[in-house]
N, C-alpha and C. Protein backbone atom coordinates (compact mmCIF):
# COMPACT_ATOMS: atom_id res chain seq x y z
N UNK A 1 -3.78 0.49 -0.24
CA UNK A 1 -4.18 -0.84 -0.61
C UNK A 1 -3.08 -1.56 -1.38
N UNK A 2 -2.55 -1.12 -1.71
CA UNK A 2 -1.32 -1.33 -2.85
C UNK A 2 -0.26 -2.04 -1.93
N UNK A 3 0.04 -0.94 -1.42
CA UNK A 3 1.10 -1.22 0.07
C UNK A 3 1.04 -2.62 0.53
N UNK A 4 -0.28 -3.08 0.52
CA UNK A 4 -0.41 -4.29 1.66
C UNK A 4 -0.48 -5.34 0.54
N UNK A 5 -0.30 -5.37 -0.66
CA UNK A 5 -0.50 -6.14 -1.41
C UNK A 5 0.98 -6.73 -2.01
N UNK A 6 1.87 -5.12 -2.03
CA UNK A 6 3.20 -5.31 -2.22
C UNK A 6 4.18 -5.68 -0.62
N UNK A 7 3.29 -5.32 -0.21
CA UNK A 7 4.01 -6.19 1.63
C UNK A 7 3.69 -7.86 1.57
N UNK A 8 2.94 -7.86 1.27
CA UNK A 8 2.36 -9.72 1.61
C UNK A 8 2.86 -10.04 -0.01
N UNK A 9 3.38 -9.78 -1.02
CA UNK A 9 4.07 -10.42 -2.04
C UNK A 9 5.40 -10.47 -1.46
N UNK A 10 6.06 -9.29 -1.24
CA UNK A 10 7.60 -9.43 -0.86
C UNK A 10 7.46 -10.78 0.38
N UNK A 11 6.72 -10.81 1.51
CA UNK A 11 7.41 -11.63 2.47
C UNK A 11 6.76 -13.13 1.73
N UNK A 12 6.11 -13.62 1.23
CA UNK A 12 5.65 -14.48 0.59
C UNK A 12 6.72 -15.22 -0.38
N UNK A 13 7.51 -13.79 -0.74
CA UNK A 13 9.28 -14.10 -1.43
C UNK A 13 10.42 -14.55 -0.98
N UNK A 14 10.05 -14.01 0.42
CA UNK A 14 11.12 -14.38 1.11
C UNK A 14 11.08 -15.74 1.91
N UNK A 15 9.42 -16.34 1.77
CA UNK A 15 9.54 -17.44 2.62
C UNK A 15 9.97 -18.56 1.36
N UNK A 16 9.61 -18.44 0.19
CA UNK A 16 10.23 -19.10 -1.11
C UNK A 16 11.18 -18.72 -1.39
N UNK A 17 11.68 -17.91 -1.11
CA UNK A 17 13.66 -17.93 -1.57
C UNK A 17 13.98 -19.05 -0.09
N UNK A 18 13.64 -18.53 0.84
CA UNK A 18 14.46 -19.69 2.15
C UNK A 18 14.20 -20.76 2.13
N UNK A 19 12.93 -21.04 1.32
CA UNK A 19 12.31 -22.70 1.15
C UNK A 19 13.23 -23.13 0.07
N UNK A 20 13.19 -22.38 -1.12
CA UNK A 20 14.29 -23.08 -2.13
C UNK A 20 15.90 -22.96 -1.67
N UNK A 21 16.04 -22.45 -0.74
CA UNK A 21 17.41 -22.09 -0.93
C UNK A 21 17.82 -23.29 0.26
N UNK A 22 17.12 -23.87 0.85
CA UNK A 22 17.23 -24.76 2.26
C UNK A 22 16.95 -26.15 1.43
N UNK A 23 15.84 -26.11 0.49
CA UNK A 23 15.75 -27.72 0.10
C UNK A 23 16.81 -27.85 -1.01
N UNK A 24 16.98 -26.64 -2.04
CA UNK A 24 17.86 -27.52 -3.01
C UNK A 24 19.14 -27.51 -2.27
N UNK A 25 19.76 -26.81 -1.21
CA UNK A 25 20.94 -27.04 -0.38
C UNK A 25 21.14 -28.27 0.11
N UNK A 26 20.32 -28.67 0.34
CA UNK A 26 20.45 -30.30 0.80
C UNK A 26 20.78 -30.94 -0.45
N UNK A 27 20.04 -30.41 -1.39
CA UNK A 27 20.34 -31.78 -2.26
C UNK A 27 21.41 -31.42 -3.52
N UNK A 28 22.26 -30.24 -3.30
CA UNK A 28 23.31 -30.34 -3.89
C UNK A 28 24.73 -30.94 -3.47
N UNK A 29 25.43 -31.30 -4.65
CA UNK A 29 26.60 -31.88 -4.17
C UNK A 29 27.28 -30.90 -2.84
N UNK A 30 28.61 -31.47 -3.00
CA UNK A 30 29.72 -30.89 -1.98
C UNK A 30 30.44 -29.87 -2.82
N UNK A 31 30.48 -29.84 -3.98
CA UNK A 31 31.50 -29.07 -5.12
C UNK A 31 29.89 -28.53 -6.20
N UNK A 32 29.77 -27.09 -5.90
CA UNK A 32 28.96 -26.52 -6.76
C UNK A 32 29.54 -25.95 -7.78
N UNK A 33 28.66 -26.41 -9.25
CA UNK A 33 29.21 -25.48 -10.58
C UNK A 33 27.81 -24.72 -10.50
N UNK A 34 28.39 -23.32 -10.77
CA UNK A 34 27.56 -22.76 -11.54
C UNK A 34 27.14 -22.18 -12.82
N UNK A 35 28.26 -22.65 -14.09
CA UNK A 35 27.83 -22.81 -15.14
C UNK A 35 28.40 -23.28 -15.97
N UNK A 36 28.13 -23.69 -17.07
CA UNK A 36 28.52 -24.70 -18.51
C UNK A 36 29.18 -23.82 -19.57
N UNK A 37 30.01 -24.94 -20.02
CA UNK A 37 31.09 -24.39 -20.60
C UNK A 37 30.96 -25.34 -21.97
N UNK A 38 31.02 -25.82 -23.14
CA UNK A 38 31.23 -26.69 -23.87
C UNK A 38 31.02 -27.68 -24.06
N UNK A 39 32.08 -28.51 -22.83
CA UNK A 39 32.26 -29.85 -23.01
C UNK A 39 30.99 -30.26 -21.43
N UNK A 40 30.15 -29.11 -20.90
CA UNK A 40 29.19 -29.73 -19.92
C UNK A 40 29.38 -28.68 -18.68
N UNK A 41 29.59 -28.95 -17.21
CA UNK A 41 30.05 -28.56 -16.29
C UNK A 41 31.57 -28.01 -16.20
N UNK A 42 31.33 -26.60 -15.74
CA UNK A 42 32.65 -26.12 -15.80
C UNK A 42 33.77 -26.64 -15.24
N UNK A 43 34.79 -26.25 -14.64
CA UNK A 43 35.53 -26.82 -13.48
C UNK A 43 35.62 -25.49 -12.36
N UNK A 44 35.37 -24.68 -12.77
CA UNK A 44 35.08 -23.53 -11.66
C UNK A 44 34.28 -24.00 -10.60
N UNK A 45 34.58 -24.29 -9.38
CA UNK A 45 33.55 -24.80 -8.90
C UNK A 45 33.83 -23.75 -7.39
N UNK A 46 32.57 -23.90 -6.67
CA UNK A 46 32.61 -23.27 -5.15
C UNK A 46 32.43 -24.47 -4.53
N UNK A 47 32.26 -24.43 -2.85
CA UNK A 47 31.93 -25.08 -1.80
C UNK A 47 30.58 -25.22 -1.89
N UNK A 48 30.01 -26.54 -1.59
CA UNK A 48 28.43 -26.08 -1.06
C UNK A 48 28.00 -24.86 -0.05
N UNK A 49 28.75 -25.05 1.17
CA UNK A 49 28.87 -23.71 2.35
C UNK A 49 28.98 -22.67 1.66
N UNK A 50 29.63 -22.63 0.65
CA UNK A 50 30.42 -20.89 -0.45
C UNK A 50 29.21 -20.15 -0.91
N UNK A 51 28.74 -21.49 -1.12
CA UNK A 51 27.11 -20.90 -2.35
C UNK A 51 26.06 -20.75 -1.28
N UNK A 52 25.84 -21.36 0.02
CA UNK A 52 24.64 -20.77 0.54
C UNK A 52 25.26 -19.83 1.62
N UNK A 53 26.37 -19.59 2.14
CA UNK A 53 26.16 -18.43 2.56
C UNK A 53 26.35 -17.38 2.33
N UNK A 54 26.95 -17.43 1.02
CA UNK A 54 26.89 -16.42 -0.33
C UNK A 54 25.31 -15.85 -0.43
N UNK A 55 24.87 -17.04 -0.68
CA UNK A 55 23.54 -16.31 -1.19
C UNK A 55 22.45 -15.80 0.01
N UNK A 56 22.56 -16.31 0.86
CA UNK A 56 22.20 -15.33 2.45
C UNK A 56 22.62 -14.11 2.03
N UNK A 57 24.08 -14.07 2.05
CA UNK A 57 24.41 -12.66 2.19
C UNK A 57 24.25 -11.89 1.38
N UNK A 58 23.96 -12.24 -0.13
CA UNK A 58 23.06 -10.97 -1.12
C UNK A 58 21.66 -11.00 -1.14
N UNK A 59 21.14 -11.83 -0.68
CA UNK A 59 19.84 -11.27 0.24
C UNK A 59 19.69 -10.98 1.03
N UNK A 60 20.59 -10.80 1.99
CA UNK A 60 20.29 -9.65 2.81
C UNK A 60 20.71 -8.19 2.62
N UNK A 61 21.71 -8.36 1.91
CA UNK A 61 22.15 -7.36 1.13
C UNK A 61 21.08 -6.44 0.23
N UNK A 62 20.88 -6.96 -0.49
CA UNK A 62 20.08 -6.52 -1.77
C UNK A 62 18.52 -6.31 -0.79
N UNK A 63 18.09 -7.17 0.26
CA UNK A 63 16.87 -6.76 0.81
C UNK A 63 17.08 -5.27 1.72
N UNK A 64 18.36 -4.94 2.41
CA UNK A 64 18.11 -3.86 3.16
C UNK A 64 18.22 -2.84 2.25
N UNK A 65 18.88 -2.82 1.14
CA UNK A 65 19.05 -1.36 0.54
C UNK A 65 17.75 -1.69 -0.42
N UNK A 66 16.95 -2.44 -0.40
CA UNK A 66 15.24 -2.02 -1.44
C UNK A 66 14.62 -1.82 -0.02
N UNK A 67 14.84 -1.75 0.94
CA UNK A 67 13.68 -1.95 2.10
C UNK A 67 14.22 -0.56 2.73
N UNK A 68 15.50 0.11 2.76
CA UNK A 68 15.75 0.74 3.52
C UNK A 68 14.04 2.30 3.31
N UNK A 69 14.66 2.60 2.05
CA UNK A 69 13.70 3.73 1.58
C UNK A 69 12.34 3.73 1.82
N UNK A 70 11.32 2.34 2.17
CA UNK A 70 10.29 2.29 2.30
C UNK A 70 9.89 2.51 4.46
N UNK A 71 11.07 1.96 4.99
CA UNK A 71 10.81 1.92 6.26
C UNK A 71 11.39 3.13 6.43
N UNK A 72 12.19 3.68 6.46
CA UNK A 72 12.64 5.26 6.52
C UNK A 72 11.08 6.00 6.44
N UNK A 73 10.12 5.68 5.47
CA UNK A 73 9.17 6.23 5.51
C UNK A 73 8.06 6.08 6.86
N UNK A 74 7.95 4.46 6.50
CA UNK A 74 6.68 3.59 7.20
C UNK A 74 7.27 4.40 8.83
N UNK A 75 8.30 4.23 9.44
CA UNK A 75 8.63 4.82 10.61
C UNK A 75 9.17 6.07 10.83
N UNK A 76 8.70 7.24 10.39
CA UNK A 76 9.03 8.46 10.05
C UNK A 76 10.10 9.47 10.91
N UNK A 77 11.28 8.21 9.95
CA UNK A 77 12.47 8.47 10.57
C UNK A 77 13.19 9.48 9.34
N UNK A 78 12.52 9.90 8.08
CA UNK A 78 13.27 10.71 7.10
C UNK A 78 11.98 11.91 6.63
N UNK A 79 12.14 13.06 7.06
CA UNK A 79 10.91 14.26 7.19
C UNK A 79 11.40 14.59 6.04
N UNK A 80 12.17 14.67 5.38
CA UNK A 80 12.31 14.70 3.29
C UNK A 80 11.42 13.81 2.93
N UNK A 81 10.84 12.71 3.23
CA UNK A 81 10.24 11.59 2.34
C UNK A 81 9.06 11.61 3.38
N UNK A 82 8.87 12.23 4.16
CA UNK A 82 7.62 12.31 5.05
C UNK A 82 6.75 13.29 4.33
N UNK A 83 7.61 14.70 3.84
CA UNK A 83 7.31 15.87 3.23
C UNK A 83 6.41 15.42 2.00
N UNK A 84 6.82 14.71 1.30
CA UNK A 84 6.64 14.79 0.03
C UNK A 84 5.81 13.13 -0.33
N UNK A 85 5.99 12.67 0.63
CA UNK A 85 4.90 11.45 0.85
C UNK A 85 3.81 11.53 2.36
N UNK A 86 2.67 12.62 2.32
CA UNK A 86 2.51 12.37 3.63
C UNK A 86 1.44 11.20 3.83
N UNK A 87 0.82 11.01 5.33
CA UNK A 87 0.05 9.66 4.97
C UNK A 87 -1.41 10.28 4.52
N UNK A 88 -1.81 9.55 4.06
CA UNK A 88 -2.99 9.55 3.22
C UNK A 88 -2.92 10.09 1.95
N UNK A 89 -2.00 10.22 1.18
CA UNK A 89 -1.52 10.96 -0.19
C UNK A 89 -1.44 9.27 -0.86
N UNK A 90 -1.80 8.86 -2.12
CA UNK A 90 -1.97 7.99 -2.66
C UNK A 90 -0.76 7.14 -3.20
N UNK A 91 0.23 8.66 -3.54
CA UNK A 91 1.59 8.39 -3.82
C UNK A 91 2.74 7.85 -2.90
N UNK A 92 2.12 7.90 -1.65
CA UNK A 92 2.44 6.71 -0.33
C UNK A 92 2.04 5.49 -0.73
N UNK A 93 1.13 5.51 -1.53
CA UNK A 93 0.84 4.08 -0.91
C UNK A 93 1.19 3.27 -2.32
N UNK A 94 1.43 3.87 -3.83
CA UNK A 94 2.21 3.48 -4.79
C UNK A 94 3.62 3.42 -4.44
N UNK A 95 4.25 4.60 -3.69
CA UNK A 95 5.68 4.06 -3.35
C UNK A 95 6.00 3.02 -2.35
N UNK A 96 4.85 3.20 -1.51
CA UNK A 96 5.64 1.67 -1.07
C UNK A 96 5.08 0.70 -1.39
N UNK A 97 4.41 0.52 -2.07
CA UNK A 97 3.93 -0.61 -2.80
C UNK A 97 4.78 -1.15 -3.92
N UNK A 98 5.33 0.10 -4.62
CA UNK A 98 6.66 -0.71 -5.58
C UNK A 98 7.65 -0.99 -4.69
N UNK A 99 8.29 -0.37 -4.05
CA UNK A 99 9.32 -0.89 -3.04
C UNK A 99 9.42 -2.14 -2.30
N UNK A 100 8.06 -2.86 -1.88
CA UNK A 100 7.94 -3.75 -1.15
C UNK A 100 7.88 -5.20 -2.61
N UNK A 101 7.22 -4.61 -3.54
CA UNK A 101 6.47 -5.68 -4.53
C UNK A 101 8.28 -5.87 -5.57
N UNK A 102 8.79 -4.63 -5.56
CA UNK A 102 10.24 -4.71 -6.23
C UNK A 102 11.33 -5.73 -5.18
N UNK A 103 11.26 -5.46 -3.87
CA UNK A 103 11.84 -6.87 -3.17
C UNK A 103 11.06 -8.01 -2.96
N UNK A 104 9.73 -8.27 -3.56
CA UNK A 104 9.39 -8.99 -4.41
C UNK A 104 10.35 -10.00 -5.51
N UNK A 105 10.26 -9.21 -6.47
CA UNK A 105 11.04 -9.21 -7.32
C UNK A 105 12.13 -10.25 -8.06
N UNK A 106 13.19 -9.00 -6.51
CA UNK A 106 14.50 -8.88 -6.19
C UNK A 106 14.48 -11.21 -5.71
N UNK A 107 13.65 -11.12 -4.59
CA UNK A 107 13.77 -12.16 -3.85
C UNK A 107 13.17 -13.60 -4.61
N UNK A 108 12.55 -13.14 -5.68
CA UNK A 108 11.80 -13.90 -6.54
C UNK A 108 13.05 -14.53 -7.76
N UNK A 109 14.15 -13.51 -8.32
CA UNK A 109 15.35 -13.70 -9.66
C UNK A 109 16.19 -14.63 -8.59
N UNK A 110 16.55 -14.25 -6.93
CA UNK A 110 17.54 -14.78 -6.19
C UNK A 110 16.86 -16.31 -6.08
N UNK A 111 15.66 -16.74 -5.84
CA UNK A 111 15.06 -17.91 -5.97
C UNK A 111 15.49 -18.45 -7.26
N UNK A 112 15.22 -18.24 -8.39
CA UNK A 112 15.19 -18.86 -10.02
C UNK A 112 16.93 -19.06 -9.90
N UNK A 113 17.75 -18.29 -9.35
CA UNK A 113 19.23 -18.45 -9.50
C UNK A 113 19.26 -19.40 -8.60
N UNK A 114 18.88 -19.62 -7.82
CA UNK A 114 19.30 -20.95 -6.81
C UNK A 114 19.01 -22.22 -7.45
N UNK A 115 17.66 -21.82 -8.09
CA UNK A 115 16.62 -22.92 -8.39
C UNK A 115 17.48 -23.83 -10.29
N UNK A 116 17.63 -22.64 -10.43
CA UNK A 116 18.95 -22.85 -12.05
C UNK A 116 20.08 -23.57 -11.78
N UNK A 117 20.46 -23.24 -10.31
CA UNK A 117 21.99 -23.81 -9.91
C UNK A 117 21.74 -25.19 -9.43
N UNK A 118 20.46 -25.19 -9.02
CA UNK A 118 20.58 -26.68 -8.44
C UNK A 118 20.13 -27.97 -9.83
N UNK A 119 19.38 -26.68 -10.73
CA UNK A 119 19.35 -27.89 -12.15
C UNK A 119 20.56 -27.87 -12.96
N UNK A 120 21.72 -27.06 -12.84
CA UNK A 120 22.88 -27.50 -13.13
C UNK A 120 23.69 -28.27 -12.88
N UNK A 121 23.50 -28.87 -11.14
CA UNK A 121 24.34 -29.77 -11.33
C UNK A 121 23.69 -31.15 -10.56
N UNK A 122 22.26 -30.87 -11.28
CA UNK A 122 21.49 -32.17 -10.92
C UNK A 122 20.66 -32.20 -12.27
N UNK A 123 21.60 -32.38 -13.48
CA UNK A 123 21.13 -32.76 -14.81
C UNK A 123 20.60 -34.10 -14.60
N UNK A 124 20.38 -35.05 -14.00
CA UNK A 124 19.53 -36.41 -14.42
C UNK A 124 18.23 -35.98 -14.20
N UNK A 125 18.17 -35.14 -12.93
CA UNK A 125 16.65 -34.87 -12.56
C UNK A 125 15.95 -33.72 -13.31
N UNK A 126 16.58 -32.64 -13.38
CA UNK A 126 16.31 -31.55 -14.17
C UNK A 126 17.24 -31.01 -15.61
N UNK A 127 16.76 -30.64 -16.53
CA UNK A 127 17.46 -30.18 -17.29
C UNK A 127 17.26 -28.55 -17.55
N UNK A 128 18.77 -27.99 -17.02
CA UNK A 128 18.55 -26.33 -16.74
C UNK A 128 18.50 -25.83 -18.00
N UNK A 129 18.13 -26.45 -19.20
CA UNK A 129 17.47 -25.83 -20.41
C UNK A 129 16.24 -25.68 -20.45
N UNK A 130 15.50 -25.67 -19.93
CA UNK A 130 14.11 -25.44 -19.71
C UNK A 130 14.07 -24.65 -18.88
N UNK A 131 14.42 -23.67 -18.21
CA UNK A 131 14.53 -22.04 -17.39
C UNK A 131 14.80 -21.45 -17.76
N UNK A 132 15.52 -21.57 -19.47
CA UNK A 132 16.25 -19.84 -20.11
C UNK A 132 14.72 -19.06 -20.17
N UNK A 133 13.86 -19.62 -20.37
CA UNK A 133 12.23 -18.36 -20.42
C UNK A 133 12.70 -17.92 -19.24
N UNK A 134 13.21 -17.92 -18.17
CA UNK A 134 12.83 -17.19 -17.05
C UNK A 134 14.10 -15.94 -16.74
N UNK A 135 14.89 -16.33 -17.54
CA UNK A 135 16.11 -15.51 -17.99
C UNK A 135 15.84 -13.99 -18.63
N UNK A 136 14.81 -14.71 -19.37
CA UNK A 136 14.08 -13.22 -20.19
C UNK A 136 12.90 -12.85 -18.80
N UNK A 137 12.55 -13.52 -18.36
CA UNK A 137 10.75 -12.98 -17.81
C UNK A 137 11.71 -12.07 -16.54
N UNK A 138 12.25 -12.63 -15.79
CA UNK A 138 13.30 -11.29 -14.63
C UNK A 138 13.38 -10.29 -15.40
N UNK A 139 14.31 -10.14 -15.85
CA UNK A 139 14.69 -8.63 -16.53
C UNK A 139 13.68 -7.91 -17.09
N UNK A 140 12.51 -8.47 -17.47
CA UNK A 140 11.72 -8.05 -18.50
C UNK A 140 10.74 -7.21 -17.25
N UNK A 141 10.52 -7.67 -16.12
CA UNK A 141 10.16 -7.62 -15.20
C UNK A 141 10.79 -6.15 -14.19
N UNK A 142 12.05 -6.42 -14.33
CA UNK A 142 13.13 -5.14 -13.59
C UNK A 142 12.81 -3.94 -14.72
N UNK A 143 12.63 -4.29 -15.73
CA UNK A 143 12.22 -3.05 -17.02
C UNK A 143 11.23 -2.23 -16.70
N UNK A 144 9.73 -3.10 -16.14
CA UNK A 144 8.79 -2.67 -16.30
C UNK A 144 8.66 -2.31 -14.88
N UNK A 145 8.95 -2.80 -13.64
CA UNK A 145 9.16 -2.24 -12.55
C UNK A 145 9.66 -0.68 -12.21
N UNK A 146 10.99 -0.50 -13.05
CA UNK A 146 11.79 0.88 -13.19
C UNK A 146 10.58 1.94 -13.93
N UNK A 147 10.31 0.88 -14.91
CA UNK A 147 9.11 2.46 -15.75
C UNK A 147 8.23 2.69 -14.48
N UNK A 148 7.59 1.88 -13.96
CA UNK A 148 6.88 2.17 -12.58
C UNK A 148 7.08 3.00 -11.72
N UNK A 149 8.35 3.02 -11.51
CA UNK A 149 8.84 4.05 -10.76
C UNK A 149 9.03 5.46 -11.35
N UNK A 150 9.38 5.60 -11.98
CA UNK A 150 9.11 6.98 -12.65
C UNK A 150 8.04 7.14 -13.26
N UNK A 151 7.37 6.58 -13.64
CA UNK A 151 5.54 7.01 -13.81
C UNK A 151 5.00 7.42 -11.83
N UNK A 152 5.42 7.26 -10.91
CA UNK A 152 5.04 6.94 -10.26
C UNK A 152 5.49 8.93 -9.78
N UNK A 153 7.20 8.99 -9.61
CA UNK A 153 7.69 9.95 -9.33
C UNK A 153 7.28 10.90 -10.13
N UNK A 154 7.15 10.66 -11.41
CA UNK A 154 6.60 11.32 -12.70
C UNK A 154 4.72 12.25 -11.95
N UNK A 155 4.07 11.49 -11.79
CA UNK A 155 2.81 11.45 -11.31
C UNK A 155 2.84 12.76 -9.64
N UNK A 156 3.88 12.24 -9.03
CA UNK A 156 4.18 13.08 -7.92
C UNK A 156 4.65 14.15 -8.00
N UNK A 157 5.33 14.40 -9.34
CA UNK A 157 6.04 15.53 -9.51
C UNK A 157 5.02 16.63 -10.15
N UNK A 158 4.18 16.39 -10.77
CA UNK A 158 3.40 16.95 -11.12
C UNK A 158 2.32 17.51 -10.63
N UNK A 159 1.36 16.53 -9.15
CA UNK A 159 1.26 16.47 -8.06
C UNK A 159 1.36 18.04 -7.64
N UNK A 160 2.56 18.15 -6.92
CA UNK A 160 3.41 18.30 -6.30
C UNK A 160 3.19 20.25 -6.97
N UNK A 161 3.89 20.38 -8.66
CA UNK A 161 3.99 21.36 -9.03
C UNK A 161 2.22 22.22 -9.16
N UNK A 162 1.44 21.02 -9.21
CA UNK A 162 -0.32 21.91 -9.17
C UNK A 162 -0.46 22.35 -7.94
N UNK A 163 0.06 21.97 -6.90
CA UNK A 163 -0.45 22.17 -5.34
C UNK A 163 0.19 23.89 -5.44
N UNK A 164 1.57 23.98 -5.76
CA UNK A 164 1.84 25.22 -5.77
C UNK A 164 1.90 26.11 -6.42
């Protein structure tokens, strides 16, 4: 049950990272900053093209290596993680439930970074001082995700040592 809850959050992420990452693309300049320095906008700047197909490519990046470990399972293409997750064991359905809900996550911080970049250098409309809360709520988030995971492996391991 978990599973399908952390499946329909992750792709739900991914249709809001491509929605933000497609509308504020339009409406950023030609010369992207991505951050402030002192006197305002840096002079470091990228291409508009630099920054979105940059950021394609660490989401796809960052999505195959959180996704790899869960479909290795779901299509029981790895009999190590078949072994020790079989189906109907509960600890299937917590591991891929963090795996799917963690590229969640993952696809959720890559949204807020797009969504930060485009209030950086569209200060009349937005002011990207009002998103540092979300600076803390990610990480705070990757914290409590990781304890998850080892409560989780923690739980299996133990599992695991009563059976034998």
């Amino acid at each position: 049950m978990y599973y399908r809850f952390g499946k329909a959050f992750y792709f739900l992420s991914v249709v809001l990272f491509i929605f933000f990452l497609l509308y504020f693309y339009s409406a950023m300049p030609e010369k992207v900053s991505y951050n402030f320095n002192e006197n305002g906008l840096s002079p470091e700047k990228l291409s508009k093209s630099t920054f979105f197909y940059g950021m394609i490519a660490i989401f796809i990046i960052m999505n195959v290596i959180v996704l790899l470990p869960p479909k290795l399972l779901e299509t029981k293409n790895h009999q190590g993680l078949i072994r020790v997750f079989p189906i109907g064991d509960n600890f299937r359905d917590y591991y891929l439930g963090w795996f799917y809900s963690f590229g969640g996550i993952l696809n959720m911080s890559l949204g807020m970074l797009v969504f930060y970049t485009h209030a950086i250098n569209n200060q009349t409309e937005i002011a990207a001082s009002q998103y540092s809360f979300f600076f803390y709520v990610i990480p705070g988030l990757f914290v409590i995700w990781v304890i998850g995971l080892f409560a989780i492996l923690v739980g299996k391991f133990k599992q695991v040592k009563n059976r034998s």
